[in-house]
C-alpha atoms as a PDB file:
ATOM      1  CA  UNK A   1       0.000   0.000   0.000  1.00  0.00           C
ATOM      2  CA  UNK A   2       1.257   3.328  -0.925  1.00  0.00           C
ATOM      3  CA  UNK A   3       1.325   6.536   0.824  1.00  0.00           C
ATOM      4  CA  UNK A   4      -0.886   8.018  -1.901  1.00  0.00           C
ATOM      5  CA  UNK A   5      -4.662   9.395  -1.198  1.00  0.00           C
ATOM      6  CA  UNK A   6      -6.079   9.548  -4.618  1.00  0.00           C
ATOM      7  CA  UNK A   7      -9.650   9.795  -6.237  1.00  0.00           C
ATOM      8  CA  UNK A   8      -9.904   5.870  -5.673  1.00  0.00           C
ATOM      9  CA  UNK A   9      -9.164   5.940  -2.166  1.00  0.00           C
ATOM     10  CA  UNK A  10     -12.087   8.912  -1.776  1.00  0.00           C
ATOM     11  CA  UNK A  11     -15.124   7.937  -0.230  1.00  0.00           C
ATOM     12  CA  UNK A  12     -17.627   9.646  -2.491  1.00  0.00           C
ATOM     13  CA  UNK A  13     -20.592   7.375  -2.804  1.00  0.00           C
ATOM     14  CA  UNK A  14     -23.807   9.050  -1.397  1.00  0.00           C
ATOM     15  CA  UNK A  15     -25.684   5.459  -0.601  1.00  0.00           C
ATOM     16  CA  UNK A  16     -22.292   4.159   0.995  1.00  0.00           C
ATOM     17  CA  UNK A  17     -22.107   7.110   3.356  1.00  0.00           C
ATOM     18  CA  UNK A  18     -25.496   7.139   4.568  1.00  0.00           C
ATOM     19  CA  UNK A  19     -24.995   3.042   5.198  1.00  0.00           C
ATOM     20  CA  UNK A  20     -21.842   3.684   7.020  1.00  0.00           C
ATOM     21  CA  UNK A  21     -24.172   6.045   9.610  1.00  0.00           C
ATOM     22  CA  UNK A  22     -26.564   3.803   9.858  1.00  0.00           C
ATOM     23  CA  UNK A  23     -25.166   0.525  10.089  1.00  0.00           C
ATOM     24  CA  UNK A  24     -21.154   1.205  10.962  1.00  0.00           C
ATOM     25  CA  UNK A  25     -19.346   1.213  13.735  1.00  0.00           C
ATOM     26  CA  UNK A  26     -17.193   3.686  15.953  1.00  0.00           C
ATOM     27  CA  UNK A  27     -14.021   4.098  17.306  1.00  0.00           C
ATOM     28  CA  UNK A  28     -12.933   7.305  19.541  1.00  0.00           C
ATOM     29  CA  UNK A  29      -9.103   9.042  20.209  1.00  0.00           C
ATOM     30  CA  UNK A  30     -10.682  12.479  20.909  1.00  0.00           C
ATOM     31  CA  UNK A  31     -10.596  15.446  18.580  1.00  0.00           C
ATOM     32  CA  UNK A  32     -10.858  12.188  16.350  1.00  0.00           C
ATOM     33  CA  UNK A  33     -14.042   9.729  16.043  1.00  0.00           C
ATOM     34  CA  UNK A  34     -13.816   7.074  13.117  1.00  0.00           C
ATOM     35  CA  UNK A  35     -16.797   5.320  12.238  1.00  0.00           C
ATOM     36  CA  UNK A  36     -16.434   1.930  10.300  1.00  0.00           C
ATOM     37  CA  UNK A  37     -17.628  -0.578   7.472  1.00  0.00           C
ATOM     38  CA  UNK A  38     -16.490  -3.706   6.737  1.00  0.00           C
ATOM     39  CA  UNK A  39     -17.429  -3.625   2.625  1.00  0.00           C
ATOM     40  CA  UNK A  40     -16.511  -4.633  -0.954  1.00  0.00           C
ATOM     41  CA  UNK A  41     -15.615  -2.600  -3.693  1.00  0.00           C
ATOM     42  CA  UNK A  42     -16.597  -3.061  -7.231  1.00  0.00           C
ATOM     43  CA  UNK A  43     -13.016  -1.612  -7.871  1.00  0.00           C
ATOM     44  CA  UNK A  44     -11.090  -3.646  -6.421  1.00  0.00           C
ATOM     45  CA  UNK A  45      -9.898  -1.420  -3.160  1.00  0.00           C
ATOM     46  CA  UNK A  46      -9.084  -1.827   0.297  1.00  0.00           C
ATOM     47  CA  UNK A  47      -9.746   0.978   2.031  1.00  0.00           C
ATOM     48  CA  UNK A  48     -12.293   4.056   0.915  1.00  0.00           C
ATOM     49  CA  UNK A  49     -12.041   7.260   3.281  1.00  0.00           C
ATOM     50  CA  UNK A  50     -14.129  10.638   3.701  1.00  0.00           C
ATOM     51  CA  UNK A  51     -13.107  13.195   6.026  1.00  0.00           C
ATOM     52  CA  UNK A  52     -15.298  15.459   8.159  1.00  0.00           C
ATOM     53  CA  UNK A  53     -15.831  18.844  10.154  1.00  0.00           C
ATOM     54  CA  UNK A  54     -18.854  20.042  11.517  1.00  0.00           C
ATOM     55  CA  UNK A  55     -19.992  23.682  10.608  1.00  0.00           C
ATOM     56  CA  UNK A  56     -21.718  24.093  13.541  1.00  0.00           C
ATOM     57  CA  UNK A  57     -17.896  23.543  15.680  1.00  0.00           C
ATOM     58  CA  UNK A  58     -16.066  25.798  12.835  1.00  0.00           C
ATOM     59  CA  UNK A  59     -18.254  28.443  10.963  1.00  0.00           C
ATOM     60  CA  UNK A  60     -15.830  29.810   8.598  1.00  0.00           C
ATOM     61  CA  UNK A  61     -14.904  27.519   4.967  1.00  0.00           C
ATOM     62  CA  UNK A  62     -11.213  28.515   5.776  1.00  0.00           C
ATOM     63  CA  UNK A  63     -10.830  26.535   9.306  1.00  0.00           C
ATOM     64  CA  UNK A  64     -12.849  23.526   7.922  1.00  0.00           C
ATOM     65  CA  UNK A  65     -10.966  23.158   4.686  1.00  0.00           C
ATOM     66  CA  UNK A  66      -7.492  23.354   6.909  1.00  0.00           C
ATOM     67  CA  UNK A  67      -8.622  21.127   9.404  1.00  0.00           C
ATOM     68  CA  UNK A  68     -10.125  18.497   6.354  1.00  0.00           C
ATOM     69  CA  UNK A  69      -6.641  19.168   5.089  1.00  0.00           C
ATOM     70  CA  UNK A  70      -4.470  18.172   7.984  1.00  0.00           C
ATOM     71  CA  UNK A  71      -6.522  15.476   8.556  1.00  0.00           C
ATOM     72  CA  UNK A  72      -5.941  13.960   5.002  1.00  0.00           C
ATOM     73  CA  UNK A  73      -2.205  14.593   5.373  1.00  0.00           C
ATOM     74  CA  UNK A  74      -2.380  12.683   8.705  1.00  0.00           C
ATOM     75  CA  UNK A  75      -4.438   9.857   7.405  1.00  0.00           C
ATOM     76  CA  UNK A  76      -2.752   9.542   4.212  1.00  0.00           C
ATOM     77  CA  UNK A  77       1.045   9.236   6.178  1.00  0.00           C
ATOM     78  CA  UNK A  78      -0.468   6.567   8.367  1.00  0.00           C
ATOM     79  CA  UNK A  79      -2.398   4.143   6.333  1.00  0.00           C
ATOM     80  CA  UNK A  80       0.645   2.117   5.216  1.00  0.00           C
ATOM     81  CA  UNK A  81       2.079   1.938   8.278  1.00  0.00           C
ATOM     82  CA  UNK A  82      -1.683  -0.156   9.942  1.00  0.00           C
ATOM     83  CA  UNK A  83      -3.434  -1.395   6.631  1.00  0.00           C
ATOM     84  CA  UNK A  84      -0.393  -2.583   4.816  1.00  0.00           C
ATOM     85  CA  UNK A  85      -1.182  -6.243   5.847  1.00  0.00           C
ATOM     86  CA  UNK A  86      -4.937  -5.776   6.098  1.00  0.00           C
ATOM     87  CA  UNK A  87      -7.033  -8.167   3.404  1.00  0.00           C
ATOM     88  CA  UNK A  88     -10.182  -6.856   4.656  1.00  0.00           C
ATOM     89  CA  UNK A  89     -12.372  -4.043   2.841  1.00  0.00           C
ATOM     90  CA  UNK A  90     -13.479  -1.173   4.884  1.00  0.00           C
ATOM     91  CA  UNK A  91     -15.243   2.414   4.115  1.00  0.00           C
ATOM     92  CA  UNK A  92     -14.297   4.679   6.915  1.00  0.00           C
ATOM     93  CA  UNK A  93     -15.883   8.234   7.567  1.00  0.00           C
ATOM     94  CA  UNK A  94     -13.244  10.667  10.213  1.00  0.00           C
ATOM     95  CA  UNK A  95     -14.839  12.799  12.258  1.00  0.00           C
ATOM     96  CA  UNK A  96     -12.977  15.612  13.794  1.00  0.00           C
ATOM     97  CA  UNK A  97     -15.104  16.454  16.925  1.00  0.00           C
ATOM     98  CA  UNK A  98     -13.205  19.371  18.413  1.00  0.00           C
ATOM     99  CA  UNK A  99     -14.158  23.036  18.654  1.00  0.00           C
ATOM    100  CA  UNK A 100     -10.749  24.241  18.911  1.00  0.00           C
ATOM    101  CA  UNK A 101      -8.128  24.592  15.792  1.00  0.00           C
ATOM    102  CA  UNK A 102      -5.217  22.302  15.721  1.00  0.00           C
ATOM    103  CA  UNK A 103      -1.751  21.686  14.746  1.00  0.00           C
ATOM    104  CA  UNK A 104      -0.669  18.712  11.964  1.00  0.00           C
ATOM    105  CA  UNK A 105       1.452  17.333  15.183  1.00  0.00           C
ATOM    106  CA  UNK A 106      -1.280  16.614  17.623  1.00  0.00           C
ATOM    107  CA  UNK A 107      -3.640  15.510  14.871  1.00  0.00           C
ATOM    108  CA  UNK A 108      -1.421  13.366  13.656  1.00  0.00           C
ATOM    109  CA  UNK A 109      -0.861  11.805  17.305  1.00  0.00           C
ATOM    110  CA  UNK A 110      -4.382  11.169  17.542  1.00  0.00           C
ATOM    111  CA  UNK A 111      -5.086   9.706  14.010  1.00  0.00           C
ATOM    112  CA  UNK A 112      -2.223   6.780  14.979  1.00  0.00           C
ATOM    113  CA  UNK A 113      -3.988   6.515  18.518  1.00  0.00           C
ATOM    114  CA  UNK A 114      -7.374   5.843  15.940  1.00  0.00           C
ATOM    115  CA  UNK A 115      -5.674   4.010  13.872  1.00  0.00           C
ATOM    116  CA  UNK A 116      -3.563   1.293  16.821  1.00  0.00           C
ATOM    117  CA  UNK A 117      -7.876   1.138  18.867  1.00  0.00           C
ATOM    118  CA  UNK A 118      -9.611   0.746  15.530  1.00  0.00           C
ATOM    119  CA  UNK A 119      -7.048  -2.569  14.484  1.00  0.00           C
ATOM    120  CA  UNK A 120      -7.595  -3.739  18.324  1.00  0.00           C
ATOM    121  CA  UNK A 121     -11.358  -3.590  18.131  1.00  0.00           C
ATOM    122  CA  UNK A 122     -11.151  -5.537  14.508  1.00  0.00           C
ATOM    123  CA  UNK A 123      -8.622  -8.038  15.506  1.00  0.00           C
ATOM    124  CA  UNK A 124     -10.393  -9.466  18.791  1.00  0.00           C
ATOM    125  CA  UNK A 125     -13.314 -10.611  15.997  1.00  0.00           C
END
């Protein structure tokens, strides 16, 4: 698995996301919530990822698009290092559930936190 995050690896599909709410799971490492679905892909990939900040939390475009950008940077640098291995399929949505700003450092910290709870809750199955 590369360190790449392109249009493939988006998750984009309207009917996929609203599934994932409904019927997916969560894992918390707070400013970070990821919620879960164990899926196939008609294309053929592992892992399909959308990123999130609520408007209500951050009312200007400008702090939402940086935070949506650090946390693609962050997730992007750490999926090799926990889904390299990983034959399963999954559609993941991250949340970022803080009202305060952030640095690339602590969000970072947080998304490998995610990332180390998230392959202990799927393991134990």
């Amino acid at each position: 698995m590369s360190f790449k995050y392109s249009k493939k690896d988006k998750l984009k599909s309207k009917k996929l996301i609203e599934q994932l709410f409904t019927e997916g799971k969560a894992v918390t490492a707070y400013p970070l919530k990821l919620v879960y679905l164990k899926t196939e892909f008609e294309d053929g990939y592992q892992l399909k990822t959308g990123v999130s900040v609520s408007k209500r939390l951050h009312k200007t475009a400008v702090s939402r698009n940086q935070i949506k950008r650090l946390l693609r940077e962050a997730y992007r640098l750490n999926k090799p290092l926990y889904f390299n291995n990983s034959s399963a399929s999954f559609a993941f949505m991250i949340l970022y559930l803080s009202k305060d700003g952030t640095t690339f450092e602590k969000l970072n910290d947080s998304m490998k936190l995610l990332f180390r709870k998230f392959t202990d809750k799927t393991s134990n199955k």
